[in-house]
Protein backbone atom coordinates (compact mmCIF):
# COMPACT_ATOMS: atom_id res chain seq x y z
CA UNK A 1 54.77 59.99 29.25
CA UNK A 2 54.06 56.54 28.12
CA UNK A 3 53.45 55.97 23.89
CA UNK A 4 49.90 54.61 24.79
CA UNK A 5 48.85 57.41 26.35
CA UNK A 6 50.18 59.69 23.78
CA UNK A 7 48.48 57.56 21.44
CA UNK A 8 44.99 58.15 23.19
CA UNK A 9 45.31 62.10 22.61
CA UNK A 10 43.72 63.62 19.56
CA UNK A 11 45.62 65.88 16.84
CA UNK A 12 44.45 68.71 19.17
CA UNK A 13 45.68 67.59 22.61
CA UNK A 14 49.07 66.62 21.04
CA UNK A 15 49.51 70.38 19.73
CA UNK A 16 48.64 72.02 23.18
CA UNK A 17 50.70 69.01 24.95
CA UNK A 18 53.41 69.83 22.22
CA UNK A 19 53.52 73.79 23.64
CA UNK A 20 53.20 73.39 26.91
CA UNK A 21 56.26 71.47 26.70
CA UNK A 22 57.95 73.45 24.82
CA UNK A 23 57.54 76.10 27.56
CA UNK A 24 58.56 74.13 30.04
CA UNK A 25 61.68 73.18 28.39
CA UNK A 26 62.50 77.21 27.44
CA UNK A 27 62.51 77.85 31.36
CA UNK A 28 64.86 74.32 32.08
CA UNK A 29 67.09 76.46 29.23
CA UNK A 30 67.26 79.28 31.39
CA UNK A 31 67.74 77.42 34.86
CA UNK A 32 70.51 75.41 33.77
CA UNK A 33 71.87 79.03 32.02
CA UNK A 34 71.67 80.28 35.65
CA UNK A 35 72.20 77.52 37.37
CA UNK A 36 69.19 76.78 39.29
CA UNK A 37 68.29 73.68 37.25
CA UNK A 38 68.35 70.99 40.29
CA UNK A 39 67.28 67.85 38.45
CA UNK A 40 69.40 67.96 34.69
CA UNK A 41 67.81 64.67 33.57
CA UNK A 42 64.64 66.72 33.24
CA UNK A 43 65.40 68.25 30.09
CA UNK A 44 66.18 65.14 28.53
CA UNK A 45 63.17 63.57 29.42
CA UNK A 46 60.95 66.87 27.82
CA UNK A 47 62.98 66.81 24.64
CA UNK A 48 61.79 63.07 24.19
CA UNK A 49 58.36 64.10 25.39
CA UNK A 50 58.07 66.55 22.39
CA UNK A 51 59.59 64.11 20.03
CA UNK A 52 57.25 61.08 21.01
CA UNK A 53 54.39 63.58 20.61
CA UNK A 54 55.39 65.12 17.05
CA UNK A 55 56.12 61.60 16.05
CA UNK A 56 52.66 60.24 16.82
CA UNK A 57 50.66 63.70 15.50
CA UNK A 58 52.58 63.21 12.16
CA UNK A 59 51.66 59.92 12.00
CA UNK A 60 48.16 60.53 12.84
CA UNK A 61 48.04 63.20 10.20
CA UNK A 62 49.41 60.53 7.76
CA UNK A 63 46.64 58.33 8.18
CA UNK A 64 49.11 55.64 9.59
CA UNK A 65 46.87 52.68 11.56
CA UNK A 66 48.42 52.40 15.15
CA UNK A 67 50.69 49.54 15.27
CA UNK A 68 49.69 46.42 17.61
CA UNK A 69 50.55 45.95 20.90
CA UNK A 70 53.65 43.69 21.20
CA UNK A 71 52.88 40.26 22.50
CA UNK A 72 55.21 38.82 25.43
CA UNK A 73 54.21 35.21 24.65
CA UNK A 74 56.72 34.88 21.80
CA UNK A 75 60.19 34.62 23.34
CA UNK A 76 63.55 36.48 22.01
CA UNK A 77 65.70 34.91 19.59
CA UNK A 78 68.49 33.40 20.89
CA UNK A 79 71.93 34.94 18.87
CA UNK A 80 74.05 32.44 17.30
CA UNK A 81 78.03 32.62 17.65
CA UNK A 82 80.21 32.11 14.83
CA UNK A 83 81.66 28.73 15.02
CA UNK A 84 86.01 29.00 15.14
CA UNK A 85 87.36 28.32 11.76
CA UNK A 86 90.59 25.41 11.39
CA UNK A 87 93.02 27.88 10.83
CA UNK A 88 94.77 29.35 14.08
CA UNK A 89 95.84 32.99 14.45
CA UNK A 90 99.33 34.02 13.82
CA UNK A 91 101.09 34.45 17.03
CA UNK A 92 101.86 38.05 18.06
CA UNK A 93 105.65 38.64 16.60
CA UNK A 94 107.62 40.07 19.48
CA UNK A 95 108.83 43.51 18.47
CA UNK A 96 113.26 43.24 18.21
CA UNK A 97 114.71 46.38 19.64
CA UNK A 98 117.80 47.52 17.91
CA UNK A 99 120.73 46.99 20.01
CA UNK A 100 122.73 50.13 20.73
CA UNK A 101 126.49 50.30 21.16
CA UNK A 102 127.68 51.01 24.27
CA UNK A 103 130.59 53.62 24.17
CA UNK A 104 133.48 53.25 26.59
């Protein structure tokens, strides 16, 4: 479920959303236990359900405004790479083996 239309709930349709998921995500427990859980990715996808919506009621609680929809004219910084300093790495010292004497 998108943020914006979590957002568009009220304190009580984010409780009853909250349990019904909850639900669902005891009986994906017990399918995967049994192994009749087909699609796995599902219980990820409840567990951030029920975290979105806890998130948004707490904040709604808190008296937080709703934040501003993000704009997509402003473009993306562009990261900057370190420039090389003067000095150059020190070469990789080849490792000496210790010679062994060779009985005969």
């Amino acid at each position: 479920m998108k943020v914006a239309d979590v957002r568009a709930m009220t304190l009580d349709q984010l409780d009853d959303e909250v349990i019904k998921l909850k639900k669902e995500q005891f009986n994906l427990r017990f399918q995967r236990a049994t192994g009749q859980l087909e699609n796995t990715a599902r219980v990820r996808v409840i567990r951030r359900d029920i975290a979105r919506m806890k998130t948004v009621a707490a904040q709604k609680r808190a008296g937080m405004p709703e934040p501003a929809a993000k704009a997509d004219t402003a473009p993306k910084a562009e990261k900057k790479t370190k420039a090389k300093s003067a000095k150059p790495k020190a070469a990789a010292k080849p490792k000496s083996r210790a010679k062994t004497k060779s009985k005969e």
